[in-house]
N, C-alpha and C. Protein backbone atom coordinates (compact mmCIF):
# COMPACT_ATOMS: atom_id res chain seq x y z
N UNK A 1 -14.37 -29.72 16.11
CA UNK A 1 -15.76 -29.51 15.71
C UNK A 1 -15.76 -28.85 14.34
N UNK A 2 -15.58 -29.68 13.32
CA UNK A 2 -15.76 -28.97 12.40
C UNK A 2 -16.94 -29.63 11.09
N UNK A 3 -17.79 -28.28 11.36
CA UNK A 3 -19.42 -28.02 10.58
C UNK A 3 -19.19 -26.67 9.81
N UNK A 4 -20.45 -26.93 8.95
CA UNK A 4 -20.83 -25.60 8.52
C UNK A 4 -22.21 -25.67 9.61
N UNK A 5 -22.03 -24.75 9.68
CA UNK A 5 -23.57 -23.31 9.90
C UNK A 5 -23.83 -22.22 9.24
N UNK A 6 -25.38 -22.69 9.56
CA UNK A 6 -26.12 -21.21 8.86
C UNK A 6 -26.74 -20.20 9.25
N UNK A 7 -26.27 -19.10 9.89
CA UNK A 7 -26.43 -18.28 10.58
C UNK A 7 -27.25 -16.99 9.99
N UNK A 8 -28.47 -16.80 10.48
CA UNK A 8 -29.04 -15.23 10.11
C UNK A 8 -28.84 -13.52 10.78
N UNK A 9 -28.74 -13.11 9.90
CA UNK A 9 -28.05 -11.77 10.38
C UNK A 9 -29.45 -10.84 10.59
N UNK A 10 -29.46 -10.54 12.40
CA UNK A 10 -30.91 -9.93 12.08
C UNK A 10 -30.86 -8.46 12.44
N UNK A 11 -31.44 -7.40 12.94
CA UNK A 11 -31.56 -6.42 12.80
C UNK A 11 -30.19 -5.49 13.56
N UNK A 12 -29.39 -4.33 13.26
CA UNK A 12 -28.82 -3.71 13.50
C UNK A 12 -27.35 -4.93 13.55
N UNK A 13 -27.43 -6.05 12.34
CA UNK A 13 -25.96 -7.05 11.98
C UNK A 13 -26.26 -7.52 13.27
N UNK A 14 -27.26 -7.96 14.11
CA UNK A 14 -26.80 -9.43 15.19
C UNK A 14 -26.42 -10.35 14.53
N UNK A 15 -25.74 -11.18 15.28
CA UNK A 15 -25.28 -12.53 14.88
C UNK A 15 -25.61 -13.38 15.95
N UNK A 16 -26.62 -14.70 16.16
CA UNK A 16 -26.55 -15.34 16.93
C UNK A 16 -25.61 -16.37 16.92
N UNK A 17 -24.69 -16.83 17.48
CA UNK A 17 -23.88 -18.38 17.97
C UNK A 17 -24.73 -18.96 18.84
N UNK A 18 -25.11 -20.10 17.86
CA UNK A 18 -25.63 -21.34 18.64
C UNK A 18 -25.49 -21.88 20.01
N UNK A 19 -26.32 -22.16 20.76
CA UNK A 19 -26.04 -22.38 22.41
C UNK A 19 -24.12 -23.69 22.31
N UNK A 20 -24.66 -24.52 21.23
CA UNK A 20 -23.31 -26.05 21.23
C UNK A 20 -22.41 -25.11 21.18
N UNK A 21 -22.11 -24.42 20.07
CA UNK A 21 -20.49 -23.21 20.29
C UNK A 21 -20.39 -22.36 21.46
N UNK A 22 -21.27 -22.22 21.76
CA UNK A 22 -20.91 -20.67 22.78
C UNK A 22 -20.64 -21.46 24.19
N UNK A 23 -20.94 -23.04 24.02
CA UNK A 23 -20.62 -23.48 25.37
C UNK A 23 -19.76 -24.44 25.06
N UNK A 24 -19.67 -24.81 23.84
CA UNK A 24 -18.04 -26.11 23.36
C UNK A 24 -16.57 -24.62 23.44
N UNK A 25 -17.03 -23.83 23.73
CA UNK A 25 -15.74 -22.70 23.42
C UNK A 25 -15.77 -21.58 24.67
N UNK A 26 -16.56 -21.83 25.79
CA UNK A 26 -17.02 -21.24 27.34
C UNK A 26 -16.98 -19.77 26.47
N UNK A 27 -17.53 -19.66 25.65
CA UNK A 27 -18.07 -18.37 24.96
C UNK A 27 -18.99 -17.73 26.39
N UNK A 28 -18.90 -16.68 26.47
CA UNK A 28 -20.04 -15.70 27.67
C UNK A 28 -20.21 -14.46 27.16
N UNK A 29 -21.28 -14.12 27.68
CA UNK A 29 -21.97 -12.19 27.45
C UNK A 29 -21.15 -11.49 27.29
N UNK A 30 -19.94 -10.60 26.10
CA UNK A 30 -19.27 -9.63 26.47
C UNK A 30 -18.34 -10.20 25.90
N UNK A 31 -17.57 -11.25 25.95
CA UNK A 31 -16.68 -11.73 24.93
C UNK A 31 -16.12 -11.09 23.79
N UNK A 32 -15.03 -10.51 23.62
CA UNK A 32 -14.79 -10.22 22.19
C UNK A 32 -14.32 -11.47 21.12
N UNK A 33 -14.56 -11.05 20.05
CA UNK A 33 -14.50 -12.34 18.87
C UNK A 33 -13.76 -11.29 18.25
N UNK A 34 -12.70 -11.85 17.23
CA UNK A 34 -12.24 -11.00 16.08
C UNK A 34 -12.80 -12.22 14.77
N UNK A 35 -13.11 -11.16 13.73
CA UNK A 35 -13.57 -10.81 12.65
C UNK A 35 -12.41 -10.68 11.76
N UNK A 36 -12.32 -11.63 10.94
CA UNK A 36 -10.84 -11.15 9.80
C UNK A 36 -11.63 -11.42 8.36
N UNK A 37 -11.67 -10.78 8.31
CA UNK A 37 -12.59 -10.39 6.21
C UNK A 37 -11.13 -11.34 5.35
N UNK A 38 -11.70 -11.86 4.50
CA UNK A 38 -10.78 -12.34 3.41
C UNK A 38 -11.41 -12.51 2.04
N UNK A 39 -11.79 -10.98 2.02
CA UNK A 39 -12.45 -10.83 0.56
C UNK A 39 -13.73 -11.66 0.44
N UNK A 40 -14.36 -11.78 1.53
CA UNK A 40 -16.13 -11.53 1.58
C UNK A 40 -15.90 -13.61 1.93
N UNK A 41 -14.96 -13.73 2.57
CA UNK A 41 -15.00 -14.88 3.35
C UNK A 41 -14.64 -14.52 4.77
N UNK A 42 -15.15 -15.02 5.65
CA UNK A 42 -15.30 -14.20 7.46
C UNK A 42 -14.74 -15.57 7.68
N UNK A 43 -13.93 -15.11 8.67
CA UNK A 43 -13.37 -16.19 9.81
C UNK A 43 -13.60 -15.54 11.03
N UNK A 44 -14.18 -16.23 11.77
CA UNK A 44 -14.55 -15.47 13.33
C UNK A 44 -13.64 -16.26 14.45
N UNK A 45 -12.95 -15.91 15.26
CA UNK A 45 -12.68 -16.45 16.26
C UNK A 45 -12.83 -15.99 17.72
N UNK A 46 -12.19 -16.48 18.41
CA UNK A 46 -12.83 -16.63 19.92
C UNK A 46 -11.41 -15.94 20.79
N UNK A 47 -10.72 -15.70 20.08
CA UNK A 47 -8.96 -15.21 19.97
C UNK A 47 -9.12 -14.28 19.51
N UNK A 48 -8.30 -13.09 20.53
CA UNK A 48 -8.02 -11.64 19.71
C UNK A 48 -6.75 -12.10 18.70
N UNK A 49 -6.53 -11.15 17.28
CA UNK A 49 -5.75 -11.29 17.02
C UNK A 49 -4.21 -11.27 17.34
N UNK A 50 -3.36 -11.83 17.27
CA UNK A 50 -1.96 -11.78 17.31
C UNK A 50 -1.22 -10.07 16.95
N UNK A 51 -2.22 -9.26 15.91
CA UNK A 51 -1.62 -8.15 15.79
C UNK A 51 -2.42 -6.92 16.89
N UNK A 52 -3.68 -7.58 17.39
CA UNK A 52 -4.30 -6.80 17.83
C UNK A 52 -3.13 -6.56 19.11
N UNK A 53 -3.02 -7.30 19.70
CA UNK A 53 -2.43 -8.33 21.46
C UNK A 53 -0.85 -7.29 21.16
N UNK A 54 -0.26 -7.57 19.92
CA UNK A 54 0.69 -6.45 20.41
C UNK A 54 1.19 -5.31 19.77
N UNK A 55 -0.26 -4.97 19.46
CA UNK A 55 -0.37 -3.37 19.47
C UNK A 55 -0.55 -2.80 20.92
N UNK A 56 -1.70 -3.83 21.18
CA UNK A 56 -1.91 -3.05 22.54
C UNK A 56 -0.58 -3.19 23.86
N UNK A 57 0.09 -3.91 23.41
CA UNK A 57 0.93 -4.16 24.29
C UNK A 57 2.11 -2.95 24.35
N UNK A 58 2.60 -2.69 22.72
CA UNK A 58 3.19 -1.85 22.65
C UNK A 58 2.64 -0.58 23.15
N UNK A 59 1.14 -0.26 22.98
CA UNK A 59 0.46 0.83 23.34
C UNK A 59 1.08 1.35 24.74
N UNK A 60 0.16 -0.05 25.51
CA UNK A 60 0.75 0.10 27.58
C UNK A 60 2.41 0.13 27.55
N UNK A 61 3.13 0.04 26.92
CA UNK A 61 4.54 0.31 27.07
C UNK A 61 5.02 1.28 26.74
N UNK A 62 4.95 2.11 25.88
CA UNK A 62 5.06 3.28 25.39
C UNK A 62 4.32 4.55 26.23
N UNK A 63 2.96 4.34 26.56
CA UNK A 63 2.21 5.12 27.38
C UNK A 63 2.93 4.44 28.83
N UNK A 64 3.28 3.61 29.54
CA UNK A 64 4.02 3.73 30.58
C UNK A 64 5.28 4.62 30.90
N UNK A 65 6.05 4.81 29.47
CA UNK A 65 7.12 5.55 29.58
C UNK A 65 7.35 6.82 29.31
N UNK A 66 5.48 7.22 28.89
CA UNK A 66 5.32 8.88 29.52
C UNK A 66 4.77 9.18 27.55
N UNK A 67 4.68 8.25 26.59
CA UNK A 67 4.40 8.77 25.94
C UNK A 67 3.22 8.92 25.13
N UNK A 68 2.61 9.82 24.23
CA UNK A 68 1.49 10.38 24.39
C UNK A 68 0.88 9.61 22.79
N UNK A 69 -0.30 9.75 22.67
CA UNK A 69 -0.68 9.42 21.11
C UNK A 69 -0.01 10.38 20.27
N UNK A 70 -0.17 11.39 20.79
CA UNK A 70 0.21 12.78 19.27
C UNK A 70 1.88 12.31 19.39
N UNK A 71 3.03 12.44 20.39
CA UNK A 71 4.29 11.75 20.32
C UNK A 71 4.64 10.60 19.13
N UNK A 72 3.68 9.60 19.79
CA UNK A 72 3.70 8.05 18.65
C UNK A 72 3.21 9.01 17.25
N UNK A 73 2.91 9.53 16.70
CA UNK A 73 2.14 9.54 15.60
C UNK A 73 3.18 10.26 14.67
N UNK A 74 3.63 11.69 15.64
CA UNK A 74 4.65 12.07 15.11
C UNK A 74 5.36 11.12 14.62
N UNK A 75 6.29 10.49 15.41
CA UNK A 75 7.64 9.51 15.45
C UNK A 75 7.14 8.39 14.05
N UNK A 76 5.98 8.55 14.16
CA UNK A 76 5.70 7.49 12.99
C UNK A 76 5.82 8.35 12.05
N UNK A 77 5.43 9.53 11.83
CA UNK A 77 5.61 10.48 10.25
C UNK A 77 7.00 10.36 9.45
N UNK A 78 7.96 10.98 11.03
CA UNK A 78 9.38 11.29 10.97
C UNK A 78 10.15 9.95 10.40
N UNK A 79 9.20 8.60 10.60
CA UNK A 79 10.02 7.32 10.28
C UNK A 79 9.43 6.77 8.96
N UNK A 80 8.62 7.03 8.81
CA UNK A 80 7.96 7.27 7.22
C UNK A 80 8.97 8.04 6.15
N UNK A 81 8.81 9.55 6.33
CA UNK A 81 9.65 10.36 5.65
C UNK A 81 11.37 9.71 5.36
N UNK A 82 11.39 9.75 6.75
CA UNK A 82 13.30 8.92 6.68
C UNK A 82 13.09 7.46 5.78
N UNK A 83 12.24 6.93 5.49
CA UNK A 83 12.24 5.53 4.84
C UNK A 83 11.84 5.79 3.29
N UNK A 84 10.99 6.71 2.96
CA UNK A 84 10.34 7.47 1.91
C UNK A 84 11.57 8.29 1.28
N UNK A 85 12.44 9.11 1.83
CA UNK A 85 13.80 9.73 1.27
C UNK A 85 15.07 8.73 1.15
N UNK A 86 14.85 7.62 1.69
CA UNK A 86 16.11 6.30 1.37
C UNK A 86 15.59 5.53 -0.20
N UNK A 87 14.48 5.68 -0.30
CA UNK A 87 13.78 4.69 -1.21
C UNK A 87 13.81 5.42 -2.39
């Protein structure tokens, strides 16, 4: 299906999708769409992103094995610095 549309943005950024998409793509109430900006060109899809899917994945794996946000954040400083003093 490939068209343009012209879509109006109405109060508080709604966006309506046309009844043909939201049912050529079993689009429903609650759905997340990702949004990828490419310098004031939007691509919307019907697919979380690929980086979103395993962040979160890494998230539930890491928090399964007991560890905490402030932990991850550290470990990210400490691996910064060590990459920042090689460079």
């Amino acid at each position: 299906m490939s068209q343009t549309i012209t879509l109006r943005l109405a109060q508080r950024g709604i966006l309506t999708l046309p009844k043909k998409l939201r049912e050529a793509y079993n689009l429903k109430d609650g759905d997340n769409l990702t949004l990828l900006d490419l310098d004031g060109v939007f691509v919307l899809s019907p697919k979380l992103s690929q980086i979103v899917m395993l962040a979160e994945r890494i998230t539930d794996d890491l928090t399964q094995e007991g560890e905490s946000l402030e932990s991850m954040l550290k470990t990210l400083r400490e691996e910064r610095e060590k990459y920042h003093d090689e460079s």
